[in-house]
N, C-alpha and C. Protein backbone atom coordinates (compact mmCIF):
# COMPACT_ATOMS: atom_id res chain seq x y z
N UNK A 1 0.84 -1.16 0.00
CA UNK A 1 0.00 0.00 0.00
C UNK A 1 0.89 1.23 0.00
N UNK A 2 0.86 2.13 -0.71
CA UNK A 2 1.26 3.47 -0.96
C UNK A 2 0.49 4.56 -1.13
N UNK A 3 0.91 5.86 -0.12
CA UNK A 3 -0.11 6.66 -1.01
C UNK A 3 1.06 8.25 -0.86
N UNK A 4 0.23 9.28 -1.75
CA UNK A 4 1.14 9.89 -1.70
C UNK A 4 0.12 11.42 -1.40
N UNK A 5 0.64 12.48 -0.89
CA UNK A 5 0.33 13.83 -0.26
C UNK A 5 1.03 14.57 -0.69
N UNK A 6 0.55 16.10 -1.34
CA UNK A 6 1.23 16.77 -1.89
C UNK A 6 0.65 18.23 -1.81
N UNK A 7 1.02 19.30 -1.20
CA UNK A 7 0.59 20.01 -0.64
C UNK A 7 1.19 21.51 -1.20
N UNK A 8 1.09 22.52 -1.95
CA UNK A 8 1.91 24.31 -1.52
C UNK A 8 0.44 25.05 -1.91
N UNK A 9 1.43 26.21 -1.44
CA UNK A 9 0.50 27.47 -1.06
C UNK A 9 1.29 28.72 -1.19
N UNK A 10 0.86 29.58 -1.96
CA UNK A 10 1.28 31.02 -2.65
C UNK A 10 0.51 32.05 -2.04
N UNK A 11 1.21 33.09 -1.34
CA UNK A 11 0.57 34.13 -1.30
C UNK A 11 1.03 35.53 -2.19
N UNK A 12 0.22 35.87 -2.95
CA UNK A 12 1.14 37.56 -2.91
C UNK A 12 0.40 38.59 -3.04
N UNK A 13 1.23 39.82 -3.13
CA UNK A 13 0.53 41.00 -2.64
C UNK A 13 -0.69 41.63 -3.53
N UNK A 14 -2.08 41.55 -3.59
CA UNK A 14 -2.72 42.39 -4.27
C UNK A 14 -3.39 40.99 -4.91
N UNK A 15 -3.06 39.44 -4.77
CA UNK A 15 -3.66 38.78 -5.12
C UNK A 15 -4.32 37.69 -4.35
N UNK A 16 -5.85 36.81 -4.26
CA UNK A 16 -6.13 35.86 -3.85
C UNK A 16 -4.56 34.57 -3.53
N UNK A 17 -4.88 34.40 -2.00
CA UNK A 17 -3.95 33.11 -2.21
C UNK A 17 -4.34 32.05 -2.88
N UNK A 18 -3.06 31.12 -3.20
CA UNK A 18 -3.44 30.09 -4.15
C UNK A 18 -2.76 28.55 -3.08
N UNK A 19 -3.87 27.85 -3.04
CA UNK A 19 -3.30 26.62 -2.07
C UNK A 19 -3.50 25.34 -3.31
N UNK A 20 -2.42 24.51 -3.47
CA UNK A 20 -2.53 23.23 -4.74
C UNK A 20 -2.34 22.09 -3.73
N UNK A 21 -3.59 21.12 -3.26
CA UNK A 21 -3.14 19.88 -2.68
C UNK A 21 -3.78 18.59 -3.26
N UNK A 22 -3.24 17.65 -4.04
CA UNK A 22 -3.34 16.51 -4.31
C UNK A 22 -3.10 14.94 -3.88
N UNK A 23 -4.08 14.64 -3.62
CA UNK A 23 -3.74 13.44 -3.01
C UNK A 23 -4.22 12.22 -3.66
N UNK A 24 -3.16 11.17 -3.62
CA UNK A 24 -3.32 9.61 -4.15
C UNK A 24 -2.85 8.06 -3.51
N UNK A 25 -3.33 7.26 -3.90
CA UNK A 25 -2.91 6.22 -3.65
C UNK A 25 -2.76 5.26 -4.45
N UNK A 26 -2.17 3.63 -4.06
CA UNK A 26 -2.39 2.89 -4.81
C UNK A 26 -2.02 1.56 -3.94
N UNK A 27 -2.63 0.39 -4.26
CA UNK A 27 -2.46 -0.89 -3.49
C UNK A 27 -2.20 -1.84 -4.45
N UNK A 28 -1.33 -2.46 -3.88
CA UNK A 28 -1.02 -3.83 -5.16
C UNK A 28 -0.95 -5.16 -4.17
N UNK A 29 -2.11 -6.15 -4.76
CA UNK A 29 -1.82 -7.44 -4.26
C UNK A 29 -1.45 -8.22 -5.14
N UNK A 30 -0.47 -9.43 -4.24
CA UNK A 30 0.35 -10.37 -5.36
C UNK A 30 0.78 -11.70 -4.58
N UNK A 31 -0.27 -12.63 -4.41
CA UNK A 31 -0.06 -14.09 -3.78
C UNK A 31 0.88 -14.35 -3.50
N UNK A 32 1.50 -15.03 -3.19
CA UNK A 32 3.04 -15.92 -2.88
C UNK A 32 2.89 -17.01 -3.93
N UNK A 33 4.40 -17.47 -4.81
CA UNK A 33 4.37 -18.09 -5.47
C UNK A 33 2.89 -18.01 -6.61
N UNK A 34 2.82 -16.94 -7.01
CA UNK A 34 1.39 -17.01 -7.93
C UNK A 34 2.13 -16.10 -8.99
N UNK A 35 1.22 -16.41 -10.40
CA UNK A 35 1.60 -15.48 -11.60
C UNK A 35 0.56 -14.33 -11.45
N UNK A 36 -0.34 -13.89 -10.69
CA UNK A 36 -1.34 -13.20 -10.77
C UNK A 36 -1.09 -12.27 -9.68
N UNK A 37 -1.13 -10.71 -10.11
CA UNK A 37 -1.61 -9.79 -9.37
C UNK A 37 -2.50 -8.49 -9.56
N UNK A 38 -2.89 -7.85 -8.73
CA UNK A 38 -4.18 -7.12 -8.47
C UNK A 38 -3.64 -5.64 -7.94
N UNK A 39 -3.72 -4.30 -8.78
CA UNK A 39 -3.43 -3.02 -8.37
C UNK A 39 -4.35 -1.98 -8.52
N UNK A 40 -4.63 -1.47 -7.93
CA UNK A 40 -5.54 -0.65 -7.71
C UNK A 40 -5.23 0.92 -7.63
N UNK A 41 -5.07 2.01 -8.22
CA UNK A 41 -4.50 3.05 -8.39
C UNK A 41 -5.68 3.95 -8.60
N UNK A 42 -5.59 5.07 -7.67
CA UNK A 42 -6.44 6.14 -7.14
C UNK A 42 -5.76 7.72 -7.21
N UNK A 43 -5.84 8.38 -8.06
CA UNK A 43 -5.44 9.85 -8.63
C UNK A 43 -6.66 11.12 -8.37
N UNK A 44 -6.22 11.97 -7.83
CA UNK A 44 -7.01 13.29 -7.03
C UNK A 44 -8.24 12.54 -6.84
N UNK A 45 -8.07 11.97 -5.38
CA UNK A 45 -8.66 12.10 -4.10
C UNK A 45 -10.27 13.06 -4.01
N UNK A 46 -9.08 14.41 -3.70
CA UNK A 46 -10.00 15.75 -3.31
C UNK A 46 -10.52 15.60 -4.53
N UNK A 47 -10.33 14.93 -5.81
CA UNK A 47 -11.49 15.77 -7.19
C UNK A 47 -11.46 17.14 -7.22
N UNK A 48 -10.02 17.63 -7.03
CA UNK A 48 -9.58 19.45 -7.76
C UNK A 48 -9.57 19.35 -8.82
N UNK A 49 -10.08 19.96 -9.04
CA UNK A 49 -10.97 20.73 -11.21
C UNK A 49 -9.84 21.59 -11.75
N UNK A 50 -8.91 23.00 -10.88
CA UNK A 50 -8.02 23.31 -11.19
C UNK A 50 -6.61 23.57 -10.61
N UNK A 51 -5.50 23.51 -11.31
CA UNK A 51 -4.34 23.67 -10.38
C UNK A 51 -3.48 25.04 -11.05
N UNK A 52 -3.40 25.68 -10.14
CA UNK A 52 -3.09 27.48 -10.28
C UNK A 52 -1.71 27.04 -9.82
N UNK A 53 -0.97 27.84 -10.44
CA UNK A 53 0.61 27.90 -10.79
C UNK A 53 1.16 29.69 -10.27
N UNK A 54 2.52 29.86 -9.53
CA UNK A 54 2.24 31.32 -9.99
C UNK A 54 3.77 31.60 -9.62
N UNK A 55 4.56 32.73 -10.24
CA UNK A 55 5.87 33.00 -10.63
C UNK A 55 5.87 34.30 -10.54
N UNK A 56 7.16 34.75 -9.66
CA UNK A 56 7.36 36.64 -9.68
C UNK A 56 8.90 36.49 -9.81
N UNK A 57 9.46 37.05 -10.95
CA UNK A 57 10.72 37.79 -11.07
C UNK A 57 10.75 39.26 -10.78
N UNK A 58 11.83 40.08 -11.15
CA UNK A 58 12.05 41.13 -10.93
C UNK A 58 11.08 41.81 -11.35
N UNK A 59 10.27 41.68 -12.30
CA UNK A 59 9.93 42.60 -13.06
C UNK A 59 8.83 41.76 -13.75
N UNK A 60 8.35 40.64 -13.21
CA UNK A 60 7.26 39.89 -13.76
C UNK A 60 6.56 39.42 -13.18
N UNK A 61 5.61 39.50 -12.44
CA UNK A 61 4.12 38.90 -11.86
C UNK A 61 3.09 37.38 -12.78
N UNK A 62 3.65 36.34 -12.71
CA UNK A 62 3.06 35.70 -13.71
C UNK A 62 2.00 34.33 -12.99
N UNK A 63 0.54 34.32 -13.04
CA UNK A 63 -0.39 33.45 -12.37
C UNK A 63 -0.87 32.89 -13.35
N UNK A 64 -0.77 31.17 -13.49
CA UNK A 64 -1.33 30.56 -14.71
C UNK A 64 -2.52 29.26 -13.95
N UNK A 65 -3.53 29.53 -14.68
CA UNK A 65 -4.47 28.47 -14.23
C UNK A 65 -4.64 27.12 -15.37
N UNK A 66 -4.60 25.95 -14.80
CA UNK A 66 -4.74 24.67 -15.51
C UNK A 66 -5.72 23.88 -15.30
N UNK A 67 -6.76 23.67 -16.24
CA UNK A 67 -7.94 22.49 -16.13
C UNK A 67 -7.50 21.30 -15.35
N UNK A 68 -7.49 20.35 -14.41
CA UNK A 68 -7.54 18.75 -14.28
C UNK A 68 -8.50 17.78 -14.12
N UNK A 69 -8.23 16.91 -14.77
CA UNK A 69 -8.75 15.66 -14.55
C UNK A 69 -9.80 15.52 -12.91
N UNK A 70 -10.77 15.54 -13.07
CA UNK A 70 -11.15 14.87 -11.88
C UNK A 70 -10.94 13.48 -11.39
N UNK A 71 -11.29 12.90 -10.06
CA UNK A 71 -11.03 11.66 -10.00
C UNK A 71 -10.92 10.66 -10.92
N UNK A 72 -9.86 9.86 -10.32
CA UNK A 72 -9.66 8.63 -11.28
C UNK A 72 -9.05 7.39 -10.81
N UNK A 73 -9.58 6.58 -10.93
CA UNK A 73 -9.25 4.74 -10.49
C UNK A 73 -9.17 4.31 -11.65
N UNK A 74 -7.84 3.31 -11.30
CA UNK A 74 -7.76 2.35 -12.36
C UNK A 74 -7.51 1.29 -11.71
N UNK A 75 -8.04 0.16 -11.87
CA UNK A 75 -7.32 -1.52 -11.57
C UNK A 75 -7.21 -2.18 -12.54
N UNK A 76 -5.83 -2.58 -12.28
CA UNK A 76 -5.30 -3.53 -13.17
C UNK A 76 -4.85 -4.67 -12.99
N UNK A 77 -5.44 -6.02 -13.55
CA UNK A 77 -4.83 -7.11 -13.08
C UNK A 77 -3.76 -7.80 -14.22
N UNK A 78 -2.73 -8.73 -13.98
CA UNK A 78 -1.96 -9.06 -14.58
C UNK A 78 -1.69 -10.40 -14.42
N UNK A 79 -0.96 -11.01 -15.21
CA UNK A 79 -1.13 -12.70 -15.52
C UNK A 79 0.37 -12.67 -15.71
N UNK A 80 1.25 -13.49 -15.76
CA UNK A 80 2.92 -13.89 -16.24
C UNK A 80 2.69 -14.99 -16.43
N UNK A 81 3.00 -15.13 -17.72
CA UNK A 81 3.22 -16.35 -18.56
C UNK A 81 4.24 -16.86 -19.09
């Protein structure tokens, strides 16, 4: 079993803060002595719609917003032959 947490947060002056947290997992079962196993993989958790990005140089103020994927499971089973 694995899962993973991923968490930042932007503040700056004159703008809404921006907080990005994603969370996932994934489980893999696999018998002893067996060709067969079973994984189960789980991507944004929370079901966040967008992930805001944001960058200040000297002389550049730059906030970019990105569509995502809502939730998503996949299981996959596998055979070795």
């Amino acid at each position: 079993m694995k899962g993973t947490w991923s968490y930042g947060s932007y503040q700056s002056s004159g703008l809404d803060p921006i907080a990005n947290g994603f969370l996932d997992a994934s489980v893999r079962y696999k018998p002893l002595k067996s060709k067969h196993s079973l994984e189960l993989n789980i991507n944004n958790i929370g079901n966040k719609k967008i992930y805001t990005s944001y960058s200040l140089t000297a002389n550049l103020e730059n906030r970019q917003t990105i569509p995502l994927r809502g939730f998503q499971s996949v299981l996959k089973y596998s055979f070795l032959f």
